[in-house]
C-alpha atoms as a PDB file:
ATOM      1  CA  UNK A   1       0.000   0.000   0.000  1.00  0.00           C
ATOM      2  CA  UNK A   2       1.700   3.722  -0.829  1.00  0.00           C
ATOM      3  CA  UNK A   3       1.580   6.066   1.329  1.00  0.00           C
ATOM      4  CA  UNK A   4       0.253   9.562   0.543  1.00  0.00           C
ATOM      5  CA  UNK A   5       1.869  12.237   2.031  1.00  0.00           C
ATOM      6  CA  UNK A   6      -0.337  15.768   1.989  1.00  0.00           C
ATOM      7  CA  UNK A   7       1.444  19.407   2.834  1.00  0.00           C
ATOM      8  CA  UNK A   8       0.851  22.100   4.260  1.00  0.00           C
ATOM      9  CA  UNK A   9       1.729  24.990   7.029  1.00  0.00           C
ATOM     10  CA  UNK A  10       0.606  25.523  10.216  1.00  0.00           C
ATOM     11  CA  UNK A  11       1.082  28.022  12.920  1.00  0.00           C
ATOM     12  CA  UNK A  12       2.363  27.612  16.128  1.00  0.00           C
ATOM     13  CA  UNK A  13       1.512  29.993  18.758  1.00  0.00           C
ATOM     14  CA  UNK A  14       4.136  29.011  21.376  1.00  0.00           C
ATOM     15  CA  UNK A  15       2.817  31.856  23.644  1.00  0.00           C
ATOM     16  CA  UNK A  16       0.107  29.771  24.108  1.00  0.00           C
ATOM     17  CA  UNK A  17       1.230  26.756  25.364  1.00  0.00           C
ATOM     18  CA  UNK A  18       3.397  28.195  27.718  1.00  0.00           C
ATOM     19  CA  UNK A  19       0.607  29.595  29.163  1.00  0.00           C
ATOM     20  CA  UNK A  20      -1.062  26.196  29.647  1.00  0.00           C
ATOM     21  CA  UNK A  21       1.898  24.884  31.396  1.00  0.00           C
ATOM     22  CA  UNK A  22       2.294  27.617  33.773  1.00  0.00           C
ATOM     23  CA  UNK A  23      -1.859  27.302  34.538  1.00  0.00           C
ATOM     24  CA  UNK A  24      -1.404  23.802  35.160  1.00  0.00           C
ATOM     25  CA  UNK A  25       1.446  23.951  37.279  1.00  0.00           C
ATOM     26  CA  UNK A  26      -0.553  26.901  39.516  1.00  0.00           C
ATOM     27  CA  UNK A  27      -3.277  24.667  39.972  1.00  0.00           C
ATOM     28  CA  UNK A  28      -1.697  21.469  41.043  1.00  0.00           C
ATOM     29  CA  UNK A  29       0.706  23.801  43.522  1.00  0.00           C
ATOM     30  CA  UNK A  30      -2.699  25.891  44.407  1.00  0.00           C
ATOM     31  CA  UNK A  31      -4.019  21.824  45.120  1.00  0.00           C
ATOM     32  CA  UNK A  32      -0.798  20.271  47.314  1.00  0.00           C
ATOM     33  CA  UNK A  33       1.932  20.623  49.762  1.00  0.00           C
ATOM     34  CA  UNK A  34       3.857  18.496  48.118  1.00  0.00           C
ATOM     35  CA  UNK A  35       6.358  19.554  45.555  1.00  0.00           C
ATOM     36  CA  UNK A  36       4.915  22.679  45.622  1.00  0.00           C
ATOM     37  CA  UNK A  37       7.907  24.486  45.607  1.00  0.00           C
ATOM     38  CA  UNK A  38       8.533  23.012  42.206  1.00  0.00           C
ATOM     39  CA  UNK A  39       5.372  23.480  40.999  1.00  0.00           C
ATOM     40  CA  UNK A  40       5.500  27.289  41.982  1.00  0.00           C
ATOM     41  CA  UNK A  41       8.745  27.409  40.396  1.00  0.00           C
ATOM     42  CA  UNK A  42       7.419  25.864  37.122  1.00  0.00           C
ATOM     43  CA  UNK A  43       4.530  27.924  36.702  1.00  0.00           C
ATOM     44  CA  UNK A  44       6.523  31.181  37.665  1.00  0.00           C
ATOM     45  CA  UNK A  45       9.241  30.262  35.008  1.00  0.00           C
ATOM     46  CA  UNK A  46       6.485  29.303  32.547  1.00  0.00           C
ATOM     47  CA  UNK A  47       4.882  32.472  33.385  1.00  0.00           C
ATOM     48  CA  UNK A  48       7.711  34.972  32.478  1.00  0.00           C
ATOM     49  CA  UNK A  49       8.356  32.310  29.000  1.00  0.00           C
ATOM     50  CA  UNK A  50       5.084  33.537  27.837  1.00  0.00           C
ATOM     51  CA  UNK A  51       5.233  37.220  28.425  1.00  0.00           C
ATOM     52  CA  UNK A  52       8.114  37.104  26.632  1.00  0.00           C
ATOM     53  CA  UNK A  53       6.732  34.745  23.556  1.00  0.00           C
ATOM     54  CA  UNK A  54       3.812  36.925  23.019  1.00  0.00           C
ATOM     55  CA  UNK A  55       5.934  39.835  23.416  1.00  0.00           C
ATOM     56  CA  UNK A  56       8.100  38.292  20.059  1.00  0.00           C
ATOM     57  CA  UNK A  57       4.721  37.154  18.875  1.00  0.00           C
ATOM     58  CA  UNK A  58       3.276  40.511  18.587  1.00  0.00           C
ATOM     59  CA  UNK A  59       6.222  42.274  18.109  1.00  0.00           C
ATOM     60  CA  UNK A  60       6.974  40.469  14.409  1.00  0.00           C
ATOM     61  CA  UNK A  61       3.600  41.191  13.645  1.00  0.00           C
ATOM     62  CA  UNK A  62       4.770  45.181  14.796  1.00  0.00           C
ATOM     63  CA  UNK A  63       7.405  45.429  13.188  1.00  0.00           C
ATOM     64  CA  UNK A  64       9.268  43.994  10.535  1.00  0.00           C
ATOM     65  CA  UNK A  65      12.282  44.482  11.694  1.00  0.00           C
ATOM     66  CA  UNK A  66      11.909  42.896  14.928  1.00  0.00           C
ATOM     67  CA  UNK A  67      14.590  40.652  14.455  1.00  0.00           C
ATOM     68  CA  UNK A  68      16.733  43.614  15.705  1.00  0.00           C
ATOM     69  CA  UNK A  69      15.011  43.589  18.978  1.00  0.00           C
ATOM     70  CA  UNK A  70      14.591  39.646  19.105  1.00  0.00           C
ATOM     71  CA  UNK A  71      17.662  39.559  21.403  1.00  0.00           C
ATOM     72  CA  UNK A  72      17.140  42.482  23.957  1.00  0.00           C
ATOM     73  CA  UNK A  73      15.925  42.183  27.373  1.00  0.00           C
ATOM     74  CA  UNK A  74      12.207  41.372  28.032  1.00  0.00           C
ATOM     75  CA  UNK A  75      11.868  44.800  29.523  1.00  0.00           C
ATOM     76  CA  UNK A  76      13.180  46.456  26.264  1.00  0.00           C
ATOM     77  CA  UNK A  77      11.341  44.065  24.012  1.00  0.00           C
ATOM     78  CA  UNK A  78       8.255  45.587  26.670  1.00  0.00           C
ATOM     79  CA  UNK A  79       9.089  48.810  25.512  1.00  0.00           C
ATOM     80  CA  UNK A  80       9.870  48.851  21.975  1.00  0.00           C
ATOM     81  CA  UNK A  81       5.685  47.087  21.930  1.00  0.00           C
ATOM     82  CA  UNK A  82       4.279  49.779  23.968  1.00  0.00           C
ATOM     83  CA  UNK A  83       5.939  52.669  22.030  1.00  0.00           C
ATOM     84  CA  UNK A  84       4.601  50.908  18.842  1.00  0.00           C
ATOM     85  CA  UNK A  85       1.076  51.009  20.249  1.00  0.00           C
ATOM     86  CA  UNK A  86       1.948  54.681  21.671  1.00  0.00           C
ATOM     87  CA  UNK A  87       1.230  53.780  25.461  1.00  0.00           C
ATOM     88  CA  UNK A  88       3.575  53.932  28.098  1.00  0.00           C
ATOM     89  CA  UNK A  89       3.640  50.609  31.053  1.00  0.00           C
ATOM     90  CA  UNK A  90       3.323  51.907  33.867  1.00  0.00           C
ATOM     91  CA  UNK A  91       6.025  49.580  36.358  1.00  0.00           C
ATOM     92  CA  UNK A  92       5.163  51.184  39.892  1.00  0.00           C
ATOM     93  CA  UNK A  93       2.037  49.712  39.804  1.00  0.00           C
ATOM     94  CA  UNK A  94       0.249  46.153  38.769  1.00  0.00           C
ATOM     95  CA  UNK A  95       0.779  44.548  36.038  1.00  0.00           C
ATOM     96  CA  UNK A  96       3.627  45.782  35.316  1.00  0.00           C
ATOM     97  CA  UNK A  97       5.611  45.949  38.725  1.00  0.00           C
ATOM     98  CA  UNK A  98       4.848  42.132  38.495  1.00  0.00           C
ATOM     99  CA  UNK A  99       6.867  41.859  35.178  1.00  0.00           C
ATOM    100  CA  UNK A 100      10.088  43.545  37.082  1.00  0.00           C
ATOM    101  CA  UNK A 101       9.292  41.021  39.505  1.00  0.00           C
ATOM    102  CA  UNK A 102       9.445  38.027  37.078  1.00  0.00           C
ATOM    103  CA  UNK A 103      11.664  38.513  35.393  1.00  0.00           C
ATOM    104  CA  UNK A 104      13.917  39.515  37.887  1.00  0.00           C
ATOM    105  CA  UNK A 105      13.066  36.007  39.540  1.00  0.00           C
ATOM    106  CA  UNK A 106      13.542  34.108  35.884  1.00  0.00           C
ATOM    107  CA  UNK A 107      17.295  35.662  35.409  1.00  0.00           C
ATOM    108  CA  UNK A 108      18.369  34.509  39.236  1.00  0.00           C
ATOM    109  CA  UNK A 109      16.747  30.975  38.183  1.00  0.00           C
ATOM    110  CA  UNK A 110      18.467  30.749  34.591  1.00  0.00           C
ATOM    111  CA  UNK A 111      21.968  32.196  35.932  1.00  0.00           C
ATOM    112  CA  UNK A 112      21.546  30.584  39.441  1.00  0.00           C
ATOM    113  CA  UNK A 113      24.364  30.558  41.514  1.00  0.00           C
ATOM    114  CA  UNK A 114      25.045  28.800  44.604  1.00  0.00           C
ATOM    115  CA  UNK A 115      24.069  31.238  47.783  1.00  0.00           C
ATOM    116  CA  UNK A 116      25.482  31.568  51.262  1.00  0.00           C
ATOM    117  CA  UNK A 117      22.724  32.795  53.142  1.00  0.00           C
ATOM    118  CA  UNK A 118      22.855  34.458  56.670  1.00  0.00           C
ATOM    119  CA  UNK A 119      19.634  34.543  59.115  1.00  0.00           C
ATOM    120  CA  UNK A 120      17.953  33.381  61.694  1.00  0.00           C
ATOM    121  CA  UNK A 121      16.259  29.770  61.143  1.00  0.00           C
ATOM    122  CA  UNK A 122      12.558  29.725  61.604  1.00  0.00           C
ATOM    123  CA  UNK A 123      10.853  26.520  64.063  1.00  0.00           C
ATOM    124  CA  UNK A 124       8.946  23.852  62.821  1.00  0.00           C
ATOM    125  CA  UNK A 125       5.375  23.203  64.049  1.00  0.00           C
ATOM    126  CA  UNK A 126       5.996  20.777  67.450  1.00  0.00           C
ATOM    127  CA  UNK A 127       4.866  17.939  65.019  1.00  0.00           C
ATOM    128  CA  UNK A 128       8.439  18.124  63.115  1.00  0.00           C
ATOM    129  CA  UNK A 129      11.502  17.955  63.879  1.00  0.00           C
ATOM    130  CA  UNK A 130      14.102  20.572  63.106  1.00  0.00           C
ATOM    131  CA  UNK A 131      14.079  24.030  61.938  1.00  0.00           C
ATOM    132  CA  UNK A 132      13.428  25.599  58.420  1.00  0.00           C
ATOM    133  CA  UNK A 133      16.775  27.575  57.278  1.00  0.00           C
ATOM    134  CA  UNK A 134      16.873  31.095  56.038  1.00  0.00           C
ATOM    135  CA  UNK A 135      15.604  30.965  52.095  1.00  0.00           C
ATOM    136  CA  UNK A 136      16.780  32.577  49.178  1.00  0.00           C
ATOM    137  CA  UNK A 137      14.950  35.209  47.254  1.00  0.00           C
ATOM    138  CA  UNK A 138      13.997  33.169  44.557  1.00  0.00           C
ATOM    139  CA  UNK A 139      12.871  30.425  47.384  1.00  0.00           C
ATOM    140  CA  UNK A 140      10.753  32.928  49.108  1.00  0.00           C
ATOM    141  CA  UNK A 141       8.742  33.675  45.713  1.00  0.00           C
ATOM    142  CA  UNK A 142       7.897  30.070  44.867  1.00  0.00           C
ATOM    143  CA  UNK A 143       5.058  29.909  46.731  1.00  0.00           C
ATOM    144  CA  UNK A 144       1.486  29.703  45.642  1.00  0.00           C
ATOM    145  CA  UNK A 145       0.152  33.269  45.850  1.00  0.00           C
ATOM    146  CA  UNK A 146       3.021  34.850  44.470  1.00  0.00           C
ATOM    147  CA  UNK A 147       2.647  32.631  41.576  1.00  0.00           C
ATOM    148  CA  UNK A 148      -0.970  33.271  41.311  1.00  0.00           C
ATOM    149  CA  UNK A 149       0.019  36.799  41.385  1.00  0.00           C
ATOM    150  CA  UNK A 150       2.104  36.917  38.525  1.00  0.00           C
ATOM    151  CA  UNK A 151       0.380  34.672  36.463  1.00  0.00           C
ATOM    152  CA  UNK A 152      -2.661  37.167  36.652  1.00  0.00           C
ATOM    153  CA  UNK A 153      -0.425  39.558  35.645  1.00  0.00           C
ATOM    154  CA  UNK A 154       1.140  38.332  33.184  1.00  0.00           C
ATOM    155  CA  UNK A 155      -2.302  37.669  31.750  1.00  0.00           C
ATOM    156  CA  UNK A 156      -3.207  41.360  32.824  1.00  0.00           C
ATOM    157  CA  UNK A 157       0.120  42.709  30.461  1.00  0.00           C
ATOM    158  CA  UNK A 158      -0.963  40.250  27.149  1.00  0.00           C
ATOM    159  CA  UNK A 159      -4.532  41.080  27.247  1.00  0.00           C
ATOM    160  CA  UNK A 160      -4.200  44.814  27.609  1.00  0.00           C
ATOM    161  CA  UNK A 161      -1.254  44.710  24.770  1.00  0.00           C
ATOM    162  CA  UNK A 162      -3.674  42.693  22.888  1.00  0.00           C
ATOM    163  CA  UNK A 163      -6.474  45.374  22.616  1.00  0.00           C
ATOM    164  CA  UNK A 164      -4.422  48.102  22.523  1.00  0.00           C
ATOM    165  CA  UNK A 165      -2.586  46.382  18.945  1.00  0.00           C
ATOM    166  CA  UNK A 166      -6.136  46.405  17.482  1.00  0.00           C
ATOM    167  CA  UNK A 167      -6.815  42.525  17.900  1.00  0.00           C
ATOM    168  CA  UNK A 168     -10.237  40.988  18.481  1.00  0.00           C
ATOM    169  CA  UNK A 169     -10.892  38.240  20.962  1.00  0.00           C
ATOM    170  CA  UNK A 170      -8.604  35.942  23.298  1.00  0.00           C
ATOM    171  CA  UNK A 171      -4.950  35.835  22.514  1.00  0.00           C
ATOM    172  CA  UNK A 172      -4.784  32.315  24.086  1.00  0.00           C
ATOM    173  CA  UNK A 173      -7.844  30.743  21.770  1.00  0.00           C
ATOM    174  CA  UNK A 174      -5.836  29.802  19.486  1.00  0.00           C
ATOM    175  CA  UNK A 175      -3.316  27.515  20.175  1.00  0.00           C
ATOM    176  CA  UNK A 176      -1.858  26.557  16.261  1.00  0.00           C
ATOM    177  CA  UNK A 177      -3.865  26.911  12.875  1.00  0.00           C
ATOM    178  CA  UNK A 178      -2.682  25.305   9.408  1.00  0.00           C
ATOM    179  CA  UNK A 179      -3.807  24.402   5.993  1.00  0.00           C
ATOM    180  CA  UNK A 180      -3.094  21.170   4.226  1.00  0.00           C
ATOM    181  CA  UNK A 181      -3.020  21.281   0.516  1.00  0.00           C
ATOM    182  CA  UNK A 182      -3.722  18.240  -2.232  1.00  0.00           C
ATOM    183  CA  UNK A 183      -1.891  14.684  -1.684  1.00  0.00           C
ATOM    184  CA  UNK A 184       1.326  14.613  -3.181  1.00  0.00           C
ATOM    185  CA  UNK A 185       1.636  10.887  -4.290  1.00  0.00           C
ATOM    186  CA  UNK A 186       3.427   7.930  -2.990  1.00  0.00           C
ATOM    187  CA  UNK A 187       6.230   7.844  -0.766  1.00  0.00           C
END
């Protein structure tokens, strides 16, 4: 039997997926104790990864040069968007403080280095034994409602960029759209 083989494109909004993974992994930390830390972590990292796709995502569609800005900092990529669309983010107050705050958190996690931390270690419930240490910054924001606080946020910073570019609808409907053309014969 030959096999047909049909082409075609398709569309891949990565932006999109990211934001699944980052839901997900705020619900199940929202849901348990345990391995919530990593949870919080993932959905945090997955967080910022989308903010920063749809900032790419919408800035090609911009600007046609955008290549230029393709390897700047998420904050500049922020602002070269917002002085497209002729409206200036506002970052000493929500959304946007919470996109300092990511972002901040994602660079300590993808350059993390180990950390000698001074402090005074916090007691355990009677029930446990031992003590909890002193926690690093990006330890102290992997915790449920600062990842629930972000991740509004960064939903917050897409949907308001999304209007404000002229587009209709949810940016996150859409997950991939294609076309397949005519067979092309056997294999």
């Amino acid at each position: 039997m030959a096999k047909v083989m049909t082409v075609g494109r398709n569309t891949v909004n990565t932006y999109t997926y990211l934001k699944s993974a980052a839901e997900l992994n705020l619900k199940i930390a929202e849901k348990t104790e345990d391995g919530q830390l990593y949870y919080c972590m993932s959905s945090l990292m997955f967080s910022a990864f989308t903010l920063e796709a749809y900032l790419n995502h919408i800035g090609s569609e911009l600007l046609p040069s955008w290549q230029d800005v393709d390897r700047t900092s998420p904050r500049n990529k922020l602002n070269a968007v917002c002085s497209l669309l002729q409206f200036p983010p506002d970052f000493s107050k929500e959304p946007y403080q919470s996109f300092v705050r990511i972002f901040k958190l994602r660079n300590t996690l993808a350059h993390g280095r180990t950390e000698n931390i001074k402090g005074v270690w916090k007691k355990r419930i009677p029930q446990i034994n031992g003590a909890i240490p002193p926690e690093s910054f990006w330890q102290k924001e992997c915790v449920p409602d600062v990842a629930r606080r972000i991740y509004d946020a960064m939903l917050k910073i897409i949907r308001e960029i999304h209007v404000k570019a002229g587009k209709k609808g949810d940016p996150f409907a859409i997950m991939s759209h294609g076309i397949a053309v005519e067979p092309v014969g056997p294999n």
